[in-house]
PDB file of N, CA and C in Angstrom:
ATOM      1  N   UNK A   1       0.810  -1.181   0.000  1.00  0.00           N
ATOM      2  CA  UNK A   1       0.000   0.000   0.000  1.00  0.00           C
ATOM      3  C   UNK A   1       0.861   1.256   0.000  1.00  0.00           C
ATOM      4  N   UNK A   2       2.136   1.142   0.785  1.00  0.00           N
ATOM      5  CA  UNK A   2       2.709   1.963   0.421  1.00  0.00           C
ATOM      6  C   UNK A   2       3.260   2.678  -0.668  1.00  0.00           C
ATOM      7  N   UNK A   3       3.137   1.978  -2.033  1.00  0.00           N
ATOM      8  CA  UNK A   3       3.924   2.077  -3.140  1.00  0.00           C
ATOM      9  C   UNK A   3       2.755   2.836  -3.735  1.00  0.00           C
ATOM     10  N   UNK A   4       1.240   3.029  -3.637  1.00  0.00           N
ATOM     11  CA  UNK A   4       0.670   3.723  -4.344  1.00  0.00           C
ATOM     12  C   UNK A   4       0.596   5.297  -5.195  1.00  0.00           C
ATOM     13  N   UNK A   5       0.458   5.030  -5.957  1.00  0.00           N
ATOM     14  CA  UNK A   5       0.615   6.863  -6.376  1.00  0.00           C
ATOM     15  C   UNK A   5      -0.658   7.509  -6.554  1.00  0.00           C
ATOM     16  N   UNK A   6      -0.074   8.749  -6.001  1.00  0.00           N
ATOM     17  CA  UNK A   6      -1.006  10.044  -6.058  1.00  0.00           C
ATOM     18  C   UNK A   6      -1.536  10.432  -6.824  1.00  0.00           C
ATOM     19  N   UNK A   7      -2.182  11.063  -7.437  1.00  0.00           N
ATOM     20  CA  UNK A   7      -2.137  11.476  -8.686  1.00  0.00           C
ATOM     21  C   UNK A   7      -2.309  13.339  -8.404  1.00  0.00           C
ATOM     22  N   UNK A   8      -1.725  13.773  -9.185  1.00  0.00           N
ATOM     23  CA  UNK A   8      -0.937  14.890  -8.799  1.00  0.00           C
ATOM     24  C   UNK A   8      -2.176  16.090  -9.952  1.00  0.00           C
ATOM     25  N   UNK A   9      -2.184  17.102  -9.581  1.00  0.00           N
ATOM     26  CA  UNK A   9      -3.188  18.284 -10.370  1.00  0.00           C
ATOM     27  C   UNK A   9      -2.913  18.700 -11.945  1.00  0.00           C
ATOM     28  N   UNK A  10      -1.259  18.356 -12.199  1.00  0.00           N
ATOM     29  CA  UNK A  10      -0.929  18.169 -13.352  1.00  0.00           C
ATOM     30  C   UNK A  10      -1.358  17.476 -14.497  1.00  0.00           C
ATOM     31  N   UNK A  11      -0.914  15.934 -13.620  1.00  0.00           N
ATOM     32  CA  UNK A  11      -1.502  14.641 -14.633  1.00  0.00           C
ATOM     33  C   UNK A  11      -3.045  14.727 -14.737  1.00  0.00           C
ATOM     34  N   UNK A  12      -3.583  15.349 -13.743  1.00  0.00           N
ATOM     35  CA  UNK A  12      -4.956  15.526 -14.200  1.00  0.00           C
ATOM     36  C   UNK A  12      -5.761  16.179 -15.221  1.00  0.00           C
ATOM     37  N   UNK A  13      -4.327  17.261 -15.125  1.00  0.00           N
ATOM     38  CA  UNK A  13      -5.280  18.779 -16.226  1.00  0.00           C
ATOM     39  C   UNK A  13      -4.317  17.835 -17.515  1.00  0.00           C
ATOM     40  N   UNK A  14      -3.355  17.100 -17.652  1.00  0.00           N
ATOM     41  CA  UNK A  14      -2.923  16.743 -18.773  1.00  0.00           C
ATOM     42  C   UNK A  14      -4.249  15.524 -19.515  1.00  0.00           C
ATOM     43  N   UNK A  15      -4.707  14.433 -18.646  1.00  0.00           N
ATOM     44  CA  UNK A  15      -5.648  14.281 -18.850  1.00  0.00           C
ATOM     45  C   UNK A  15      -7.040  14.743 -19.916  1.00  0.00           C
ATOM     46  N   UNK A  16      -7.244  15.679 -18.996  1.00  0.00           N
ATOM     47  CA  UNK A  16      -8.321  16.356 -19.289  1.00  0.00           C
ATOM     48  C   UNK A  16      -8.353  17.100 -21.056  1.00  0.00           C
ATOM     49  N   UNK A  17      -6.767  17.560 -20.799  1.00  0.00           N
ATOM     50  CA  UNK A  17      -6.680  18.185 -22.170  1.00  0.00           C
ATOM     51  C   UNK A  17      -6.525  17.289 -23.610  1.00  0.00           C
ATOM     52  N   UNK A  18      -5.444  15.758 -22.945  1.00  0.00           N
ATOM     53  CA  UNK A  18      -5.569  14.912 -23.985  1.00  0.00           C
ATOM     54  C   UNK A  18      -7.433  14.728 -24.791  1.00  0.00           C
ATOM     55  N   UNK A  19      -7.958  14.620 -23.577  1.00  0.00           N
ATOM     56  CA  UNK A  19      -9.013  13.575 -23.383  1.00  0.00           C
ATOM     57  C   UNK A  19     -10.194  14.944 -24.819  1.00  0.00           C
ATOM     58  N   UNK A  20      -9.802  16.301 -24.116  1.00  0.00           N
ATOM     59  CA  UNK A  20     -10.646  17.379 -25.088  1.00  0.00           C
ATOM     60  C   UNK A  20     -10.226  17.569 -26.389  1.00  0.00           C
ATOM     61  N   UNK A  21      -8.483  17.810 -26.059  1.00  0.00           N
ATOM     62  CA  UNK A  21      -8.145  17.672 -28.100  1.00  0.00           C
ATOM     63  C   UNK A  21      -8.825  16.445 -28.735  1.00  0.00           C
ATOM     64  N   UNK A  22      -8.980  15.083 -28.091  1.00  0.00           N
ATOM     65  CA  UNK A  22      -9.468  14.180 -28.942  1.00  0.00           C
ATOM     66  C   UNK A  22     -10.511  14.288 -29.496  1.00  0.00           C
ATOM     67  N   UNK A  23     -11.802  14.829 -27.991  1.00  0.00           N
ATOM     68  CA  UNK A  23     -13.111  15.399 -28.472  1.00  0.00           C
ATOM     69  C   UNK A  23     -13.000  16.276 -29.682  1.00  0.00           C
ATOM     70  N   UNK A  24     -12.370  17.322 -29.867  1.00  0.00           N
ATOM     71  CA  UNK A  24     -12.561  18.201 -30.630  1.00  0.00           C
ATOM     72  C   UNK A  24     -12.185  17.995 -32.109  1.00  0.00           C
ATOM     73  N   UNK A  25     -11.069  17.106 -31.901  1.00  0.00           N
ATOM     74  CA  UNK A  25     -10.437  16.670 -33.620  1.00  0.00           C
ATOM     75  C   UNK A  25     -11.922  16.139 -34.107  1.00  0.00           C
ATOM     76  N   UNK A  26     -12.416  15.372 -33.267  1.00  0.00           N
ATOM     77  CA  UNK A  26     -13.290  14.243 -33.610  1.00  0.00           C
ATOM     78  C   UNK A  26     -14.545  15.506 -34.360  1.00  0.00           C
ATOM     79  N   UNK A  27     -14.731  16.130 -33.797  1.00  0.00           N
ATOM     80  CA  UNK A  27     -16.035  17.169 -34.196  1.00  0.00           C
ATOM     81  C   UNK A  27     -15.194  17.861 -35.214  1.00  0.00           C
ATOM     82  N   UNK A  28     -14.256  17.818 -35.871  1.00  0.00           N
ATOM     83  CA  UNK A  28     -13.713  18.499 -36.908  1.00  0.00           C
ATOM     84  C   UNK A  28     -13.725  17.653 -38.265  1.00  0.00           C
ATOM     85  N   UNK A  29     -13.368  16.087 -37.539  1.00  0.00           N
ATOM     86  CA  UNK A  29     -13.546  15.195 -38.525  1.00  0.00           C
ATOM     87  C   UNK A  29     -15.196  14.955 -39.269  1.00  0.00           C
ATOM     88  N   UNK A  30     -16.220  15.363 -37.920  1.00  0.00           N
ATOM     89  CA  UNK A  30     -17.508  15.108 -38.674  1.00  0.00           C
ATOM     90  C   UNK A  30     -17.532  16.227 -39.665  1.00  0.00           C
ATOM     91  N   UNK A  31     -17.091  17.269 -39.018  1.00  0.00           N
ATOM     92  CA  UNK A  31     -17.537  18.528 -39.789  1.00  0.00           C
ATOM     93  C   UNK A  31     -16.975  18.104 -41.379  1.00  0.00           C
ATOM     94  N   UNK A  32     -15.236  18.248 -41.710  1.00  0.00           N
ATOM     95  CA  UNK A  32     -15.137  17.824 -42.993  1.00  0.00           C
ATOM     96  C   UNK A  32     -15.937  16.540 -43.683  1.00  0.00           C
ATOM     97  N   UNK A  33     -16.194  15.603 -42.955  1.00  0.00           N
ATOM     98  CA  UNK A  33     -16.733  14.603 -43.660  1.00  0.00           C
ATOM     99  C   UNK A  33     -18.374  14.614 -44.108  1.00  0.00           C
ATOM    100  N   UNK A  34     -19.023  15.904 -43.412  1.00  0.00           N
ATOM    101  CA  UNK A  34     -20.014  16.449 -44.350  1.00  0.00           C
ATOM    102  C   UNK A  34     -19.680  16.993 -45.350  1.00  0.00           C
ATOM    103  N   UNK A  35     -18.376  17.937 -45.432  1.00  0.00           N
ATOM    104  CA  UNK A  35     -18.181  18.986 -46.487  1.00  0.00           C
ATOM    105  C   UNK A  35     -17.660  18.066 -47.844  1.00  0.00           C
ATOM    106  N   UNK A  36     -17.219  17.041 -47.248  1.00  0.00           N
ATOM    107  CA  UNK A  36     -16.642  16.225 -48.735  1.00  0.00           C
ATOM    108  C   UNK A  36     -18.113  15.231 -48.920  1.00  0.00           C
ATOM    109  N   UNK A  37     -18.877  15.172 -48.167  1.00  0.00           N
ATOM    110  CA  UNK A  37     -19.719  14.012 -48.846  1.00  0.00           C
ATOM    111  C   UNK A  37     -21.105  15.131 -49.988  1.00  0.00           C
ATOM    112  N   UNK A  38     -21.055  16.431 -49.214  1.00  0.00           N
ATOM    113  CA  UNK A  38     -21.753  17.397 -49.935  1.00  0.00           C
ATOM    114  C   UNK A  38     -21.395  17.821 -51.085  1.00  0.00           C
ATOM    115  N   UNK A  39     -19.494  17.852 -51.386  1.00  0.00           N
ATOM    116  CA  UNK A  39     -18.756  18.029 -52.516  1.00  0.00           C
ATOM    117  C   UNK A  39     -18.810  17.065 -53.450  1.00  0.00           C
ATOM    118  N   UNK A  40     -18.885  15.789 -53.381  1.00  0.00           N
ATOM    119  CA  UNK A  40     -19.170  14.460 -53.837  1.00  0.00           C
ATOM    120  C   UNK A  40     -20.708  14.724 -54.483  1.00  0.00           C
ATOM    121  N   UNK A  41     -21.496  14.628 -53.617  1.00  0.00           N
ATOM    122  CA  UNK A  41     -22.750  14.773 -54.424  1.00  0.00           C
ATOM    123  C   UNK A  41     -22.880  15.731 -55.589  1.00  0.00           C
ATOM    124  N   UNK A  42     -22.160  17.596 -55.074  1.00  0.00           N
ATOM    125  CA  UNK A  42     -22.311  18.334 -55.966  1.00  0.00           C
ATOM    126  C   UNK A  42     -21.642  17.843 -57.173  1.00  0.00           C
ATOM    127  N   UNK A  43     -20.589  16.990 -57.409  1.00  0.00           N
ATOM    128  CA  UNK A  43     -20.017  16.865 -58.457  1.00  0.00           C
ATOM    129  C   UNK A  43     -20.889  15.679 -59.215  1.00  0.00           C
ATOM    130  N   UNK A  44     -21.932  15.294 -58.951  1.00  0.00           N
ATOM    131  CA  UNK A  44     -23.189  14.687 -59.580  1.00  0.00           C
ATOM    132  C   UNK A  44     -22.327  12.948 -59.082  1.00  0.00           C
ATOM    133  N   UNK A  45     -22.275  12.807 -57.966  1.00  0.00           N
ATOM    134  CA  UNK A  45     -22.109  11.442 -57.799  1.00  0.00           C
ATOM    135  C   UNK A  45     -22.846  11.090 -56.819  1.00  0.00           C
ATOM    136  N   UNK A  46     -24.130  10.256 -56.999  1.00  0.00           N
ATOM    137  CA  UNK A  46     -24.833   9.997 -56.175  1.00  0.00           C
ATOM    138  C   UNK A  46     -24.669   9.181 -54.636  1.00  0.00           C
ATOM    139  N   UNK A  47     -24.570   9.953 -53.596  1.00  0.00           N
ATOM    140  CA  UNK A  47     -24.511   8.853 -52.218  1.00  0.00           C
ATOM    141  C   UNK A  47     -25.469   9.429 -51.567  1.00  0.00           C
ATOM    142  N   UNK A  48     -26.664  10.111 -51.072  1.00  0.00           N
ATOM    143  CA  UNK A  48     -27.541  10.655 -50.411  1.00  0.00           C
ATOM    144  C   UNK A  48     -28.748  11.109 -51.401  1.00  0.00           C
ATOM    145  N   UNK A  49     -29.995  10.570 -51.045  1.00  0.00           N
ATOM    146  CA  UNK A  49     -30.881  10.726 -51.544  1.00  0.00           C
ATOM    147  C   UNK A  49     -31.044  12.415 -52.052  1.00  0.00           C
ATOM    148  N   UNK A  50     -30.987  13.312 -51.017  1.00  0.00           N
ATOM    149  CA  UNK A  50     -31.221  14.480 -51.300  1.00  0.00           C
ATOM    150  C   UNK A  50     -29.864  15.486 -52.112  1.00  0.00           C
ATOM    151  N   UNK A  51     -30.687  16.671 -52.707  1.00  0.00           N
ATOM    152  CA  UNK A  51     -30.330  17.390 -53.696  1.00  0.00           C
ATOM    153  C   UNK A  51     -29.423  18.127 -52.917  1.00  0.00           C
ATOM    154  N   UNK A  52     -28.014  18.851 -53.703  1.00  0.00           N
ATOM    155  CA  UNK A  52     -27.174  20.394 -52.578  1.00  0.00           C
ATOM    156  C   UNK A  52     -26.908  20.903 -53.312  1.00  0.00           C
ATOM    157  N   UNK A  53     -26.907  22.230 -53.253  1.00  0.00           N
ATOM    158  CA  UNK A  53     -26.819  23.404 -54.449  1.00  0.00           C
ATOM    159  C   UNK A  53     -25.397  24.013 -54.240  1.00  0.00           C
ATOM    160  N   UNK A  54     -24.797  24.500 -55.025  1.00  0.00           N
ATOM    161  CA  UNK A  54     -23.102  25.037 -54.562  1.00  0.00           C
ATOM    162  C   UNK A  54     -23.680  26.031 -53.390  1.00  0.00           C
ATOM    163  N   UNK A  55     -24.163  26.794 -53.470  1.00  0.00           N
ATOM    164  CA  UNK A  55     -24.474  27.812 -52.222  1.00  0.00           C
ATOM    165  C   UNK A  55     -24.508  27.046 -50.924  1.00  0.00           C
ATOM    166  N   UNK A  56     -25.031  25.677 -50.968  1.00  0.00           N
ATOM    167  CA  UNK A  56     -25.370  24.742 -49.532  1.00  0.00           C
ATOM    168  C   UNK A  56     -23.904  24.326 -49.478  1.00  0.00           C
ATOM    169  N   UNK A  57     -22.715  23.641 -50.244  1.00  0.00           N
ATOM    170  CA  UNK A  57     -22.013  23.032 -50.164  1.00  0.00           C
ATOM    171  C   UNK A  57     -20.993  24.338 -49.965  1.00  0.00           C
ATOM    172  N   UNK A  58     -20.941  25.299 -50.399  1.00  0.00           N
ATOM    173  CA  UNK A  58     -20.037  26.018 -50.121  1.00  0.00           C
ATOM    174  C   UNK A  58     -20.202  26.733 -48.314  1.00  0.00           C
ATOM    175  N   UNK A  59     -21.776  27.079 -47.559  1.00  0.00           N
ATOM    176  CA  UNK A  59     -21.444  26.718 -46.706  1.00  0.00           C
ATOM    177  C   UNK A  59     -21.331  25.819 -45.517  1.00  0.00           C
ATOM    178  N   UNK A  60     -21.303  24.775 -46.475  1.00  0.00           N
ATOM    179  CA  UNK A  60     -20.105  23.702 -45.386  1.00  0.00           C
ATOM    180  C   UNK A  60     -19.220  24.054 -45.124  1.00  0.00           C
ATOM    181  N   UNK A  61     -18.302  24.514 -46.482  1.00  0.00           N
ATOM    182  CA  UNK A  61     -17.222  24.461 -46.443  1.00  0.00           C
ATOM    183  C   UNK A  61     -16.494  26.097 -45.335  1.00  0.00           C
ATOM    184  N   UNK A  62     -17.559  26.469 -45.239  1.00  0.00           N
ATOM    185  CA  UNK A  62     -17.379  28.152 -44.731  1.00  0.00           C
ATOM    186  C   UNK A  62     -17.693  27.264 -43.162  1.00  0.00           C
ATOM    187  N   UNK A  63     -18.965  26.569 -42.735  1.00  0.00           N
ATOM    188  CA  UNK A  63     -18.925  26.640 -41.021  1.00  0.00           C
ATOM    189  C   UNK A  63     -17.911  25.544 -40.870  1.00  0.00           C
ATOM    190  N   UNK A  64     -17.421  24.735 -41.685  1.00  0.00           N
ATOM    191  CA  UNK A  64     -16.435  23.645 -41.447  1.00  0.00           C
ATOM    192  C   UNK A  64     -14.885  24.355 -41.200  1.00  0.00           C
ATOM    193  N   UNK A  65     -15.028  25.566 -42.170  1.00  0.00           N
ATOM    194  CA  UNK A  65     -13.409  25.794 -41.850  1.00  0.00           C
ATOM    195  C   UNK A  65     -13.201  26.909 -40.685  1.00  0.00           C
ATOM    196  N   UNK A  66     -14.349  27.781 -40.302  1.00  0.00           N
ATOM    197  CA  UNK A  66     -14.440  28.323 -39.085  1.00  0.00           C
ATOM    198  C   UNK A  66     -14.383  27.655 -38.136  1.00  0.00           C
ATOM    199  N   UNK A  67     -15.068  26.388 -37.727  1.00  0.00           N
ATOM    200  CA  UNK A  67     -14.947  25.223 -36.993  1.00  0.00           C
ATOM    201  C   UNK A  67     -13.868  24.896 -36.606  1.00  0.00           C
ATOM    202  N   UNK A  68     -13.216  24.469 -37.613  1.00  0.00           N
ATOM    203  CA  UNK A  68     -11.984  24.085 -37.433  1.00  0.00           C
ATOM    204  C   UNK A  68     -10.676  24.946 -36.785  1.00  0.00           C
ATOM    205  N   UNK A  69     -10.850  26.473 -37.302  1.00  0.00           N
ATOM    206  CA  UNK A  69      -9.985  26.927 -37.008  1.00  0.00           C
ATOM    207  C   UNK A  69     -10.053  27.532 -34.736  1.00  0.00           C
ATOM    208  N   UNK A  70     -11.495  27.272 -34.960  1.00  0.00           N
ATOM    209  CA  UNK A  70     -12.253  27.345 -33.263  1.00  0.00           C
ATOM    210  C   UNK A  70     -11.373  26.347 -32.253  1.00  0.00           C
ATOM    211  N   UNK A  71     -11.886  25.403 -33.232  1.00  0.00           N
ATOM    212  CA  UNK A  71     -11.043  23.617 -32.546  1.00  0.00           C
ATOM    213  C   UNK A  71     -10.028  23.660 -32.225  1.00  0.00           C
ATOM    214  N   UNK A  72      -8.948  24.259 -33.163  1.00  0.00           N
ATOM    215  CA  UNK A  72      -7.424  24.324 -32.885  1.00  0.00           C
ATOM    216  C   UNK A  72      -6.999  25.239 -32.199  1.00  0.00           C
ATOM    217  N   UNK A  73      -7.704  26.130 -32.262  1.00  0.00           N
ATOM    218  CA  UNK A  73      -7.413  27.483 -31.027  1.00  0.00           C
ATOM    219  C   UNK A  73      -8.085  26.972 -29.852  1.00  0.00           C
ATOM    220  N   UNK A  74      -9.157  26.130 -29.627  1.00  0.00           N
ATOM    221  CA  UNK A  74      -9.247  25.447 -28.137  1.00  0.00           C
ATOM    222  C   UNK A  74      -8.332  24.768 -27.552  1.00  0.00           C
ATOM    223  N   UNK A  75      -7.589  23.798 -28.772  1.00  0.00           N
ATOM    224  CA  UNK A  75      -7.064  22.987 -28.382  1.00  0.00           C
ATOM    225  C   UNK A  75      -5.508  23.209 -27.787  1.00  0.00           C
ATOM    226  N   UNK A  76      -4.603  24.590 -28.611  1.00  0.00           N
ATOM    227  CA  UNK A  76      -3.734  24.873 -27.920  1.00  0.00           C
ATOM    228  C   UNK A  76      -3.874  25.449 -27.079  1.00  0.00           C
ATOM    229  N   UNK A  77      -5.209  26.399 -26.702  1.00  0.00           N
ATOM    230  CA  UNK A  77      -5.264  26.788 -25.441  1.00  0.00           C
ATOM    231  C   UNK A  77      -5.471  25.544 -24.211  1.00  0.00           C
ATOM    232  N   UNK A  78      -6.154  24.386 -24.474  1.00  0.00           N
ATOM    233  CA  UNK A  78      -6.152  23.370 -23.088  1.00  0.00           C
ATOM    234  C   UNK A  78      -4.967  22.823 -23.439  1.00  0.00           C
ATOM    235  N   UNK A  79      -4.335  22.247 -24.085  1.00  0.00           N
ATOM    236  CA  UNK A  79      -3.163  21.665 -24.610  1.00  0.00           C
ATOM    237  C   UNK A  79      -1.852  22.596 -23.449  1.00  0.00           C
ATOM    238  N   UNK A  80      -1.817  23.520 -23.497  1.00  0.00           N
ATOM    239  CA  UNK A  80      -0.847  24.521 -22.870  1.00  0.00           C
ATOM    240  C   UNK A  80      -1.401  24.611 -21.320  1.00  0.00           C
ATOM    241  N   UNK A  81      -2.826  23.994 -20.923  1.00  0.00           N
ATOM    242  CA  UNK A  81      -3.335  24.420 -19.891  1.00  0.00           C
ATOM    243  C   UNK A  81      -3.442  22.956 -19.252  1.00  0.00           C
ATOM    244  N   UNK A  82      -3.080  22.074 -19.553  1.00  0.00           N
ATOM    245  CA  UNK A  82      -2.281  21.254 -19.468  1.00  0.00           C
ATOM    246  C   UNK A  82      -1.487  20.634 -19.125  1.00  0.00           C
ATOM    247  N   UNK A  83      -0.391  21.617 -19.466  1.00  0.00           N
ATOM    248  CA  UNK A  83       1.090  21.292 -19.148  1.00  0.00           C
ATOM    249  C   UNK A  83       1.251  22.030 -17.982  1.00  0.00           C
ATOM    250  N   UNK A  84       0.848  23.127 -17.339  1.00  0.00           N
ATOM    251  CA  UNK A  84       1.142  23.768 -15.923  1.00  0.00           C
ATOM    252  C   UNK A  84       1.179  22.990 -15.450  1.00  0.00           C
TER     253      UNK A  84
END
């Protein structure tokens, strides 16, 4: 019992931050993988029943890359918040 370890406020917030960059890649990955399956269709290749007009597919590509750029600025901010 003696040999147990603590776990210290560090390894915790490192934790935490691994555990959120993962969340967040992951919501970046859905995001592009609408914007390419919407790009796919627009280029007349059928995988989804319904119709997308360049105006719809373009903004995907507009809340996908705002998204993204949100994600990565979260992520070095917990990433760095983190490491204290």
């Amino acid at each position: 019992m003696a040999d147990e370890k603590k776990l210290s406020i560090s390894e915790v917030r490192k934790t935490i931050a691994v555990s959120l960059a993962a969340a967040f890649g992951f919501v970046i990955a859905l995001l592009w993988n609408e914007v390419v399956k919407a790009g796919i269709a627009l280029a007349g290749v059928k995988l989804t029943p319904e119709e997308i007009s360049l105006i719809g597919w373009l903004g995907y590509v507009v809340v996908a890359v705002v998204i993204t750029v949100v994600m990565i600025i979260l992520i070095i901010v917990i990433g760095r918040w983190g490491n204290k």
